[in-house]
Protein backbone atom coordinates (compact mmCIF):
# COMPACT_ATOMS: atom_id res chain seq x y z
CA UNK A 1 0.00 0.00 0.00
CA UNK A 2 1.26 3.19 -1.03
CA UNK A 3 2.37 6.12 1.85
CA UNK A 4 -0.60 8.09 1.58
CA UNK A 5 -3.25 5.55 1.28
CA UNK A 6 -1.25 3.71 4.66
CA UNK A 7 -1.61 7.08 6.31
CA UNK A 8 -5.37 7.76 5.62
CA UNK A 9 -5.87 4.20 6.84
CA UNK A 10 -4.05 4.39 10.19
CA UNK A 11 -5.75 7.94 10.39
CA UNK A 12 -8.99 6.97 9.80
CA UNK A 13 -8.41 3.56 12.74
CA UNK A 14 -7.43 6.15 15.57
CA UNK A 15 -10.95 7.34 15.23
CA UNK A 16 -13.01 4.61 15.83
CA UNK A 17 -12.52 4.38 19.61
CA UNK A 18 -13.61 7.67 20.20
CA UNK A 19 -16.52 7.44 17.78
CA UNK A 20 -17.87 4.49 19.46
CA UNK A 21 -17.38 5.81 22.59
CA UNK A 22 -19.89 8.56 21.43
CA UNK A 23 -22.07 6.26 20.78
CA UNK A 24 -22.14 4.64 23.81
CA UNK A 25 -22.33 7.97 25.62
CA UNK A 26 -25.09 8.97 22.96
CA UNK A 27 -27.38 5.98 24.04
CA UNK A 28 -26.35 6.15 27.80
CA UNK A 29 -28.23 10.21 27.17
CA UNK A 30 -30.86 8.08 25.42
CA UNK A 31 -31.95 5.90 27.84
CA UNK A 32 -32.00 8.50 30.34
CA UNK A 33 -34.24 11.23 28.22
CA UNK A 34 -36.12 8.35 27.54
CA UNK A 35 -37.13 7.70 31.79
CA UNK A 36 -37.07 11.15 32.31
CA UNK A 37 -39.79 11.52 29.66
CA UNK A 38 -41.88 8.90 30.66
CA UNK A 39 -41.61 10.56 34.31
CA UNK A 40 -42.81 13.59 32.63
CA UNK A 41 -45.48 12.12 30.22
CA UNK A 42 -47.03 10.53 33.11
CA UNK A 43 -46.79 13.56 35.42
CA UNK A 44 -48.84 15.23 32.35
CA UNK A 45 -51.53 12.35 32.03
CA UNK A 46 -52.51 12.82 35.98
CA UNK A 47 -52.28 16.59 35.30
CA UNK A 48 -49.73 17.42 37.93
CA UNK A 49 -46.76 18.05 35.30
CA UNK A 50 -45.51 20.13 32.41
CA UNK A 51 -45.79 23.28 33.53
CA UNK A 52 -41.45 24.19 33.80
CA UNK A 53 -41.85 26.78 31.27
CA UNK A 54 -45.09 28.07 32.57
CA UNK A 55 -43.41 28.17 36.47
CA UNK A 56 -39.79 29.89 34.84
CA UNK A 57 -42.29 32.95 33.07
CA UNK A 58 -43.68 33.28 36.59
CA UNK A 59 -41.00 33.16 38.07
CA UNK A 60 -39.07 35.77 35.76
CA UNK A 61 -41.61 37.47 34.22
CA UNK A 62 -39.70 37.24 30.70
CA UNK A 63 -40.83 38.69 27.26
CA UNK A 64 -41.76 35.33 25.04
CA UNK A 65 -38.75 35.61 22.77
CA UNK A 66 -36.95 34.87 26.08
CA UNK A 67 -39.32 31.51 26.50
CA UNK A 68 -38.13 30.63 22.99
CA UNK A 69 -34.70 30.45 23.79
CA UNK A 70 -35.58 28.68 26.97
CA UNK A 71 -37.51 26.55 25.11
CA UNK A 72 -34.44 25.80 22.63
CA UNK A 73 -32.20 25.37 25.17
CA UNK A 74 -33.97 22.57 26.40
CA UNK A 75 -34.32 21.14 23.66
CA UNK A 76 -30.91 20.99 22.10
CA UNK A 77 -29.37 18.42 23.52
CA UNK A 78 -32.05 16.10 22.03
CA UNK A 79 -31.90 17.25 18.44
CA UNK A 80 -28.06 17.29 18.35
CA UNK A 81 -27.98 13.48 19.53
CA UNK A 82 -30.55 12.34 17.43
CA UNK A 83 -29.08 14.25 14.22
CA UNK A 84 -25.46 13.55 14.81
CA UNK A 85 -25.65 9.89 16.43
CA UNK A 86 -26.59 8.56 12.83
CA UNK A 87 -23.13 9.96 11.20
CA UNK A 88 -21.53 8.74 14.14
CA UNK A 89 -23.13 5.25 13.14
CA UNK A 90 -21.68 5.51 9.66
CA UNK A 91 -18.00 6.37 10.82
CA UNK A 92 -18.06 3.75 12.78
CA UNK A 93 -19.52 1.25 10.04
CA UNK A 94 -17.10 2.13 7.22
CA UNK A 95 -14.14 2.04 10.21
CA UNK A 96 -14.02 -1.24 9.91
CA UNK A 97 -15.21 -2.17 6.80
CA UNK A 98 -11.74 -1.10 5.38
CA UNK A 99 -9.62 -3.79 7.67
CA UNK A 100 -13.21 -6.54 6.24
CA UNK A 101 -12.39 -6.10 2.96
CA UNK A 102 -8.52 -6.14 3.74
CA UNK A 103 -9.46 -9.89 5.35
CA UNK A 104 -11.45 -10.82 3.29
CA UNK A 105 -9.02 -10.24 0.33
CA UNK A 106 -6.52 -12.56 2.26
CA UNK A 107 -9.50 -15.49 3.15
CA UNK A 108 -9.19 -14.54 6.67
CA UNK A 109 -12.71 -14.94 7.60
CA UNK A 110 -12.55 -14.55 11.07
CA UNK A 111 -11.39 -11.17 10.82
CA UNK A 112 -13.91 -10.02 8.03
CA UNK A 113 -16.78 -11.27 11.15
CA UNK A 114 -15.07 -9.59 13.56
CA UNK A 115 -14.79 -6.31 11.91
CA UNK A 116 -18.29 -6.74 10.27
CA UNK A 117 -19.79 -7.00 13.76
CA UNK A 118 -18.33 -3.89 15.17
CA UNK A 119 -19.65 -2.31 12.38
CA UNK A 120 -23.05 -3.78 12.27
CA UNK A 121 -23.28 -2.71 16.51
CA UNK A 122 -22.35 0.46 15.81
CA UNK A 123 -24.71 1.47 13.57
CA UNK A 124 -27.58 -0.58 15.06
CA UNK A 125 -26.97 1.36 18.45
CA UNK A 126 -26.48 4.89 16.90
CA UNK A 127 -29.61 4.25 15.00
CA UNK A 128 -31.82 3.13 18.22
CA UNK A 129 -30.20 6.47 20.21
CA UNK A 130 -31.02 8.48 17.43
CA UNK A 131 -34.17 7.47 17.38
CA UNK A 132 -35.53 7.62 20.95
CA UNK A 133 -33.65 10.96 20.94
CA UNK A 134 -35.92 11.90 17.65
CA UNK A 135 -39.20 10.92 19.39
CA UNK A 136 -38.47 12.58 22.45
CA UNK A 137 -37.67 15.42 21.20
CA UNK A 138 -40.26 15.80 18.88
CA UNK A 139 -43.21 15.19 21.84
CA UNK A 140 -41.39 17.43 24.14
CA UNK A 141 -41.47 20.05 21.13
CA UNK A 142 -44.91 20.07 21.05
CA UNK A 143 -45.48 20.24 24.81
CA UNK A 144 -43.66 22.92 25.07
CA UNK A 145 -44.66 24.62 22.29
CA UNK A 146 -48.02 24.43 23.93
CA UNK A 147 -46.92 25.69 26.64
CA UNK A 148 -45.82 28.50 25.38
CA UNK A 149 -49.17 29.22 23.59
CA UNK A 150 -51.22 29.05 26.80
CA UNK A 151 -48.59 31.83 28.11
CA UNK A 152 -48.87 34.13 25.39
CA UNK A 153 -52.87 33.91 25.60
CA UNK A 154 -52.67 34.50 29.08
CA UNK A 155 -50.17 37.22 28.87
CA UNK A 156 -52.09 38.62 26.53
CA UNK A 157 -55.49 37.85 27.84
């Protein structure tokens, strides 16, 4: 293999570690959004939740362009994970898919399985992060969003 080619490969190995360790981190925010928001969904089906934005305006007494950034601030976290976790899959399948086809070139089959799986985990968990993360934050949109509609007919009253 040429110099340059050899040096994109080794480049493109030191980053698969830290990309799956994303991941991980990615689904570990996942599965925690996910309790949090069934706290909060039930909380809002007895009727004794989802008023945080309602409780900050009366708290602060803010204009509502100030309740829109509140209201994207709370929200970013969500929509970050669930629209950068599925690159983060794809780095992390084509990773290995270099050192697969390497293997499988030289009828080394355990390696091409080996490498395929780490690939095939990786973008099977990115995808179910990014996807919880997408729900979540699309319900907690709305709520809010609500929210902040019942505030501005109150303010305005």
């Amino acid at each position: 293999m040429p110099a340059l080619e050899a040096l994109l490969y080794d480049a493109s190995r030191i980053f698969l570690v830290p990309v799956m360790v994303l991941i991980l981190a990615s689904l570990a925010y996942a599965l925690i959004s996910l309790g949090r928001f069934g706290v909060e969904a039930l909380a809002r089906m007895r009727g004794r939740g989802g008023t945080p934005l309602t409780a900050h305006w009366r708290r602060t007494g803010c204009a509502t362009d100030d309740l829109e950034l509140v209201v994207m601030r709370r929200l970013e976290w969500l929509r970050v994970v669930s629209r950068s976790t599925p690159m983060l899959g794809l780095v992390a399948t084509m990773i290995p898919m270099g050192p697969a086809l390497l293997a499988l070139g030289s009828n080394d089959g355990a390696s091409v399985g080996e490498n395929l799986v780490v690939a095939f985990s990786s973008v099977i968990l990115a995808l179910i992060s990014a996807s919880i993360t997408f729900f979540i934050y699309t319900i907690r949109r709305r709520w809010l969003l609500e929210e902040l509609r019942a505030i501005e007919i109150e303010r305005n009253g």
